[in-house]
PDB file of N, CA and C in Angstrom:
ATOM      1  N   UNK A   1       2.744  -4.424  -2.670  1.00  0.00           N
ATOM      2  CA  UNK A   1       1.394  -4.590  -3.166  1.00  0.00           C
ATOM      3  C   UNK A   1       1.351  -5.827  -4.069  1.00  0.00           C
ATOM      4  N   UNK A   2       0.173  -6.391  -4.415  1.00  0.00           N
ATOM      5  CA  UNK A   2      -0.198  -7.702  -4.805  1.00  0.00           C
ATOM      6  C   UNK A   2      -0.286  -7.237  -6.356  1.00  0.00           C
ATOM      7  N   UNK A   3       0.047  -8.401  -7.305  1.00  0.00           N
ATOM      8  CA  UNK A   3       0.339  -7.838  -8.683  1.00  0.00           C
ATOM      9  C   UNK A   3      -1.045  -7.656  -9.506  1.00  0.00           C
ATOM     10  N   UNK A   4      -0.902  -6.393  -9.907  1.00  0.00           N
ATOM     11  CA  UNK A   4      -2.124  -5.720 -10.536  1.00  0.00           C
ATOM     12  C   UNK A   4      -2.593  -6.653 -11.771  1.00  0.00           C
ATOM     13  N   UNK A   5      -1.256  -7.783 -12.190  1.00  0.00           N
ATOM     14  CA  UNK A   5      -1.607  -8.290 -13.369  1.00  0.00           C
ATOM     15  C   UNK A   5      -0.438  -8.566 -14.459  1.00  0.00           C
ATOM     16  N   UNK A   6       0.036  -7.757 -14.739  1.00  0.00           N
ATOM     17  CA  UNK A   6       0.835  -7.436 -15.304  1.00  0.00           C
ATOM     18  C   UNK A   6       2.713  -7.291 -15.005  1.00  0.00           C
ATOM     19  N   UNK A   7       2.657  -7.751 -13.730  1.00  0.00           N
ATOM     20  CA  UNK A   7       4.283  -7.965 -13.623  1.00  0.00           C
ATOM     21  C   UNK A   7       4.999  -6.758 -13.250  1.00  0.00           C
ATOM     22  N   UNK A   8       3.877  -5.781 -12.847  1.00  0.00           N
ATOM     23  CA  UNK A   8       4.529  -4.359 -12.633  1.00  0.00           C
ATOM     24  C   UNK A   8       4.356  -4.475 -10.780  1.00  0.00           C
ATOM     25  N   UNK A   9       5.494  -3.637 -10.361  1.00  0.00           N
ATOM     26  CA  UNK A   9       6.200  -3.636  -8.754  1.00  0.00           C
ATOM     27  C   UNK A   9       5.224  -2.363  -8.095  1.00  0.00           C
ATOM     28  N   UNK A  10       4.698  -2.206  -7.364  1.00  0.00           N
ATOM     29  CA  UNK A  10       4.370  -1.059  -6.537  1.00  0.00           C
ATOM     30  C   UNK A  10       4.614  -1.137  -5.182  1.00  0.00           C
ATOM     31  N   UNK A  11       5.771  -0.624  -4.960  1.00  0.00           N
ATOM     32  CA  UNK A  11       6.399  -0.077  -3.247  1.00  0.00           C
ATOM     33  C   UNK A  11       6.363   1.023  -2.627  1.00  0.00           C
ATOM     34  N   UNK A  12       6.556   1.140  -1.540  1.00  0.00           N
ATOM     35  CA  UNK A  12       6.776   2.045  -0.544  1.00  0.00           C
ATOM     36  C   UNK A  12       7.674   1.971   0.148  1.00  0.00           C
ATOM     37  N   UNK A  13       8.758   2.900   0.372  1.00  0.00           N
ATOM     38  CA  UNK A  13       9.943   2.027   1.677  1.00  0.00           C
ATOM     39  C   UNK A  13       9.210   2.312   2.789  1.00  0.00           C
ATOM     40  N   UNK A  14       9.742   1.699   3.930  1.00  0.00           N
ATOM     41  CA  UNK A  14       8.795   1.673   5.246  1.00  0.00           C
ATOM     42  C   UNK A  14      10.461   1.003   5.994  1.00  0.00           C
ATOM     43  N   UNK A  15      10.361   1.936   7.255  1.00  0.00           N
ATOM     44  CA  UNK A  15      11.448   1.051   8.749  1.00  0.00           C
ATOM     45  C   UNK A  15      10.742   0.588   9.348  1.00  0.00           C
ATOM     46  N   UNK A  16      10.978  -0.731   9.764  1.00  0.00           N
ATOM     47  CA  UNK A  16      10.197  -0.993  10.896  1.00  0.00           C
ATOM     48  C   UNK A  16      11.060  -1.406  12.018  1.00  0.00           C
ATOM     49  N   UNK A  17      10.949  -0.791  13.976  1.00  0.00           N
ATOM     50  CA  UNK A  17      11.942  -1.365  14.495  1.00  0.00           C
ATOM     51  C   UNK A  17      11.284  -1.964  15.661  1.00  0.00           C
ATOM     52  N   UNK A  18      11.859  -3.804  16.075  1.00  0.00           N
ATOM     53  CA  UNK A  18      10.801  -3.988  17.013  1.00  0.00           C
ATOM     54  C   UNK A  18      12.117  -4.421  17.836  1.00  0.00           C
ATOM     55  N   UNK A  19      11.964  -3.973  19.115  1.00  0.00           N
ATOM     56  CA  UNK A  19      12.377  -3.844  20.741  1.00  0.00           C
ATOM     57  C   UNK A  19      12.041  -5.331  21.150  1.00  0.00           C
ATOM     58  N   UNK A  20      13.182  -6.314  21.232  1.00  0.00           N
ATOM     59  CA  UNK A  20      13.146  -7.052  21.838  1.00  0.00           C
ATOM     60  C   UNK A  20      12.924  -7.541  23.341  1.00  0.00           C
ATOM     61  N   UNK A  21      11.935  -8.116  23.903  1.00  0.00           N
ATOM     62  CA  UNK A  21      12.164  -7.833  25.451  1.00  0.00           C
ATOM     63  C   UNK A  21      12.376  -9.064  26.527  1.00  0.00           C
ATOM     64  N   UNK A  22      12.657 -10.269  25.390  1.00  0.00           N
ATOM     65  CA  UNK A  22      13.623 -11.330  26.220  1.00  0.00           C
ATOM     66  C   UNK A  22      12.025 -12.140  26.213  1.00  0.00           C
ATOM     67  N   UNK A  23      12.378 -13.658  26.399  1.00  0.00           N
ATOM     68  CA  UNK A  23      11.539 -14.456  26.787  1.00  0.00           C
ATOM     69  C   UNK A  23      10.833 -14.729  25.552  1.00  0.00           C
ATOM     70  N   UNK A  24      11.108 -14.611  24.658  1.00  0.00           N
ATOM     71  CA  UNK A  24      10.195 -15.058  23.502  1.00  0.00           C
ATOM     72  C   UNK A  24       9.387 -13.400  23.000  1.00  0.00           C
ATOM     73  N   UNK A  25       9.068 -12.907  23.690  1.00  0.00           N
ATOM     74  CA  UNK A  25       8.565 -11.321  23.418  1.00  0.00           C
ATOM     75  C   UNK A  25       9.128 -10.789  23.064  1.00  0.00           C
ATOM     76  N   UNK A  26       8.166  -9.578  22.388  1.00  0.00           N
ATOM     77  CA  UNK A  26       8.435  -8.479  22.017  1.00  0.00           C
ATOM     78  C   UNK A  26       8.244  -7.085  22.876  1.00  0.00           C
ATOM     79  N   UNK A  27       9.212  -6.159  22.999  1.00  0.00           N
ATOM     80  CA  UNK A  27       8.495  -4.918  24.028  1.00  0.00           C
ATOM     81  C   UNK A  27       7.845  -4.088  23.134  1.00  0.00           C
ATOM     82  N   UNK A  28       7.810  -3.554  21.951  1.00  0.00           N
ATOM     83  CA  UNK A  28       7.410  -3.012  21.013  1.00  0.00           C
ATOM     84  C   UNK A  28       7.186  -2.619  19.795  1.00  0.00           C
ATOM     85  N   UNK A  29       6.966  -2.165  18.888  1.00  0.00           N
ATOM     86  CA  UNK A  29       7.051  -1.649  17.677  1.00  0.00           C
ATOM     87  C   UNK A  29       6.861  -0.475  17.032  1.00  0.00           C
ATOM     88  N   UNK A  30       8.104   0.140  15.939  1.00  0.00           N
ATOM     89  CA  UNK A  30       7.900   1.203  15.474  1.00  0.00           C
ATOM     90  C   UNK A  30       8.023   1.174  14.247  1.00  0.00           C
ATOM     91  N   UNK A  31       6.773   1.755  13.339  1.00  0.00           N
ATOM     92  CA  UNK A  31       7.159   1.843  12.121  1.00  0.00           C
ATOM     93  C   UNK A  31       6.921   3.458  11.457  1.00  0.00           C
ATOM     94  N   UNK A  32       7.924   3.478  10.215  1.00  0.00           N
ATOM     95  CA  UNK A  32       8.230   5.021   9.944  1.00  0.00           C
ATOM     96  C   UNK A  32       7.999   4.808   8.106  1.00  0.00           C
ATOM     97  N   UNK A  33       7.656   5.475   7.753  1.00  0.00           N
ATOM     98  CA  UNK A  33       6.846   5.623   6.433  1.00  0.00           C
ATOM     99  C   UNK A  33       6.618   6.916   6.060  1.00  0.00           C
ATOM    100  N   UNK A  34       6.622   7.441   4.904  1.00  0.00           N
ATOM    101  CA  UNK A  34       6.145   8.344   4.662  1.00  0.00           C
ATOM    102  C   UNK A  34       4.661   8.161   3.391  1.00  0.00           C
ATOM    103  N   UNK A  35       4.228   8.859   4.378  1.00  0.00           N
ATOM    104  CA  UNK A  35       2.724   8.930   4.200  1.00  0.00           C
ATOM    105  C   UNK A  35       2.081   9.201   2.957  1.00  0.00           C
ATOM    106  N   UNK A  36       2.737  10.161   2.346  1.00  0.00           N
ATOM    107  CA  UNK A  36       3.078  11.145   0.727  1.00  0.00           C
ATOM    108  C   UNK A  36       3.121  10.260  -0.047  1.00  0.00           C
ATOM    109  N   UNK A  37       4.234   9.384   0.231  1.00  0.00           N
ATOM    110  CA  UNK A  37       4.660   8.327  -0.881  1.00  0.00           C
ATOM    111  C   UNK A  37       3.904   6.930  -0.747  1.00  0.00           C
ATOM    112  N   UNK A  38       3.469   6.871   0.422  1.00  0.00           N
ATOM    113  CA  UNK A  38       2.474   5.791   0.064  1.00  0.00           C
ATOM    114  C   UNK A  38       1.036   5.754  -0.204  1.00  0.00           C
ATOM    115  N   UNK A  39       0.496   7.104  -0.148  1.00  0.00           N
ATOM    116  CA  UNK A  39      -0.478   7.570  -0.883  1.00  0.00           C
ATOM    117  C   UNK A  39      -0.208   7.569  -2.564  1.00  0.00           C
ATOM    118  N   UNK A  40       0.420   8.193  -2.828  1.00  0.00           N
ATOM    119  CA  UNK A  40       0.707   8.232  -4.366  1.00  0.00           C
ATOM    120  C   UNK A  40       0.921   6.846  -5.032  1.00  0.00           C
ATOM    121  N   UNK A  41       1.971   5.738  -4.133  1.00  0.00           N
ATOM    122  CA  UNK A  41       1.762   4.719  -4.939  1.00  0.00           C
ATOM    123  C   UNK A  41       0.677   3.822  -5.190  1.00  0.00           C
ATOM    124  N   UNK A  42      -0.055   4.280  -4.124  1.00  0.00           N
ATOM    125  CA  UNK A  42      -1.775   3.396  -3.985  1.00  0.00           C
ATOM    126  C   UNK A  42      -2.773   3.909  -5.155  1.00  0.00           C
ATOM    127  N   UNK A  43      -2.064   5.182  -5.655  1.00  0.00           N
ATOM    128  CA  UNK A  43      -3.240   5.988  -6.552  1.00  0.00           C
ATOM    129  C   UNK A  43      -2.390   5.165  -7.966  1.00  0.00           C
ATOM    130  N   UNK A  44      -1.005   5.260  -7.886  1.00  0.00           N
ATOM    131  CA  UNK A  44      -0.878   4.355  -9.559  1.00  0.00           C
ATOM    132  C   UNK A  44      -1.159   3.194  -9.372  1.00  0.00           C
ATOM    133  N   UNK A  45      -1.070   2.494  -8.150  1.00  0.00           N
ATOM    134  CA  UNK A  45      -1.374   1.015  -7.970  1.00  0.00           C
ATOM    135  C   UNK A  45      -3.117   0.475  -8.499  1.00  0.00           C
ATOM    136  N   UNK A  46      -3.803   1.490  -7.663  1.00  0.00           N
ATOM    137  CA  UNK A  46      -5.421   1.858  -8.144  1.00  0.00           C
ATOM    138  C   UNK A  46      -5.563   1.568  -9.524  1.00  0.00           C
ATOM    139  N   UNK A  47      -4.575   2.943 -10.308  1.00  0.00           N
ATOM    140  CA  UNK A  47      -5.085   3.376 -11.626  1.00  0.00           C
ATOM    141  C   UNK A  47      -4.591   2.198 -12.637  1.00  0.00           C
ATOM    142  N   UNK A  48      -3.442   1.570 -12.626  1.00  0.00           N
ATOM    143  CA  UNK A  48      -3.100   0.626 -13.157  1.00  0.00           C
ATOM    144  C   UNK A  48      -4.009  -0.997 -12.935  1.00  0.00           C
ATOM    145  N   UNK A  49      -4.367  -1.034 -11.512  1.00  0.00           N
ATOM    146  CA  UNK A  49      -5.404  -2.243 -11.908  1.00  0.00           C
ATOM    147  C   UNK A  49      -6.682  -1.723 -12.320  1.00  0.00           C
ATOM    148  N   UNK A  50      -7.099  -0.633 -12.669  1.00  0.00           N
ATOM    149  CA  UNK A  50      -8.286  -0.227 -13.469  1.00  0.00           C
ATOM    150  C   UNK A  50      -8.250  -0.635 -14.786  1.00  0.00           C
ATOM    151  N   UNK A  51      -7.154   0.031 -15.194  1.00  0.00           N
ATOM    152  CA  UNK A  51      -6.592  -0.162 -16.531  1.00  0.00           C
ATOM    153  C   UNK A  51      -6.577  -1.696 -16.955  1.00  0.00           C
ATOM    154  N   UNK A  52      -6.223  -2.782 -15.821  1.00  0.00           N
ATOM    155  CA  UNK A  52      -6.043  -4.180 -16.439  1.00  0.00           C
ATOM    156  C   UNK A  52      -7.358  -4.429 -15.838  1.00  0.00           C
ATOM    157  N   UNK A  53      -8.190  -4.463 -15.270  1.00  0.00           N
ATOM    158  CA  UNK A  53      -9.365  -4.776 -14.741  1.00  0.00           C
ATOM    159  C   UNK A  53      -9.351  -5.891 -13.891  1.00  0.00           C
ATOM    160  N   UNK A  54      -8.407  -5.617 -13.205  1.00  0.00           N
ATOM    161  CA  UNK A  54      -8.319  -6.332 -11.759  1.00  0.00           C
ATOM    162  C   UNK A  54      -8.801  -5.470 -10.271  1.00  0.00           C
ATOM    163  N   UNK A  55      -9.226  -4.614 -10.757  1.00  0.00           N
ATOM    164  CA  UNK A  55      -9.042  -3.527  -9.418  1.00  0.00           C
ATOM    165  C   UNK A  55     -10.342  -3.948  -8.634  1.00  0.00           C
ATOM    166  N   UNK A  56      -9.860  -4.229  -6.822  1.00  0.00           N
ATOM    167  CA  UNK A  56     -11.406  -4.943  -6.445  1.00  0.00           C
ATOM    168  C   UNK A  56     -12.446  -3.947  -6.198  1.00  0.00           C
ATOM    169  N   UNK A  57     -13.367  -4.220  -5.779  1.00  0.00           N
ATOM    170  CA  UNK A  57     -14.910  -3.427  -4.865  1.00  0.00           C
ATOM    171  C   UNK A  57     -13.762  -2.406  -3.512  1.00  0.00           C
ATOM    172  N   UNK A  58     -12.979  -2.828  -3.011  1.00  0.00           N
ATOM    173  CA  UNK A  58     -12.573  -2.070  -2.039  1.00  0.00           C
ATOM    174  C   UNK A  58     -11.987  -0.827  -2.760  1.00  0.00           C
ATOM    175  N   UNK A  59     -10.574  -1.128  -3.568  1.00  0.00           N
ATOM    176  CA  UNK A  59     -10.008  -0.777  -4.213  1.00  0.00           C
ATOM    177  C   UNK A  59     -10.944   0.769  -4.761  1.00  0.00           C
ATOM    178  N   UNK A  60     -11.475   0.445  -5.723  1.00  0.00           N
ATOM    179  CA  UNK A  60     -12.515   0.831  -6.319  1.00  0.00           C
ATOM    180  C   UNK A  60     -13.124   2.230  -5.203  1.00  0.00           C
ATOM    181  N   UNK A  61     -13.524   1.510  -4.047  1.00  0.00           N
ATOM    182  CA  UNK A  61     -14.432   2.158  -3.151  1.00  0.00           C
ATOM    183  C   UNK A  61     -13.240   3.043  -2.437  1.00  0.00           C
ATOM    184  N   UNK A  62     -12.149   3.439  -1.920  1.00  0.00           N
ATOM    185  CA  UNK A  62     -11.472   3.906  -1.952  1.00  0.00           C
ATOM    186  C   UNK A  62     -11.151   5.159  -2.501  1.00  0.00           C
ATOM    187  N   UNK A  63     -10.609   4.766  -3.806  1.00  0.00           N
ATOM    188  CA  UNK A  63     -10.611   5.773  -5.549  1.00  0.00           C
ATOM    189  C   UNK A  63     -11.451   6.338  -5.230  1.00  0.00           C
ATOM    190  N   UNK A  64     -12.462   6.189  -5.083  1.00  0.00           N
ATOM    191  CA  UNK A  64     -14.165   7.263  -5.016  1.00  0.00           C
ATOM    192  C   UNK A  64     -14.451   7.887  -4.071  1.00  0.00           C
ATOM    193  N   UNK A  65     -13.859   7.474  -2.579  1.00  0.00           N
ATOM    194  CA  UNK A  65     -13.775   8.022  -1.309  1.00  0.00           C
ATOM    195  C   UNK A  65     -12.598   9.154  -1.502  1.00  0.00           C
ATOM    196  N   UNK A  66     -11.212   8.746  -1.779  1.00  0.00           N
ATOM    197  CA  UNK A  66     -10.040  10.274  -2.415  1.00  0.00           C
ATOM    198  C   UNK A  66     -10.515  11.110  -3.311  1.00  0.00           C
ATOM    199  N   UNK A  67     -11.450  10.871  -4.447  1.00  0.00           N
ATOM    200  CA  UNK A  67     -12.046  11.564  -5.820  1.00  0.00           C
ATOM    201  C   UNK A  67     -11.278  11.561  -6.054  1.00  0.00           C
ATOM    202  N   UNK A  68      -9.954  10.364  -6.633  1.00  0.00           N
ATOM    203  CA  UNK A  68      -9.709  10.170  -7.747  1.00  0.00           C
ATOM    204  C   UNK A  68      -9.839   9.202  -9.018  1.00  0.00           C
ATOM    205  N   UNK A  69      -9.371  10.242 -10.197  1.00  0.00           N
ATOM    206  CA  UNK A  69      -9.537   9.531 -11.218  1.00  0.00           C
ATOM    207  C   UNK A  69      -8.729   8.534 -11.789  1.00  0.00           C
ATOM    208  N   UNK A  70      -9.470   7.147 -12.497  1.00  0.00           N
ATOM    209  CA  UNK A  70      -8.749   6.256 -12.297  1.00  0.00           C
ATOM    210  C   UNK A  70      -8.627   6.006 -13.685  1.00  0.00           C
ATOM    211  N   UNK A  71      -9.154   6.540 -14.814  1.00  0.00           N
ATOM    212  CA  UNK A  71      -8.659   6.729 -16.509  1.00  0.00           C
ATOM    213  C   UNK A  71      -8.134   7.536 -17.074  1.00  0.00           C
TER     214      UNK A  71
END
């Protein structure tokens, strides 16, 4: 995630595996994430650019679409 401001890190681990298929291509892609944890870091990621007042219109619109609170 893009810095809220303040120099603080917000990640998620994520695999990603892409299937080579010769010729310059790709045959596919798989990516594996857990869903849990990248929900939760989007909600401190949220609540922390509230807090510095960077958090955008999307951002924002989001927070209000989950009902959560962001103070």
């Amino acid at each position: 995630m893009k810095d809220p401001g303040d120099g603080s890190i917000h990640q998620a681990a994520t695999l990603t595996v892409l299937h080579y298929a010769g010729n310059g291509l790709w045959s596919y892609e798989e990516d594996a994430y857990n869903p849990l944890n990248f929900l939760a870091m989007v909600h401190e990621y949220t609540k922390r650019c509230q807090a510095l007042g960077t958090i955008s219109e999307d951002a924002l619109a989001f927070a209000k679409n989950m009902n959560w609170q962001l103070d």
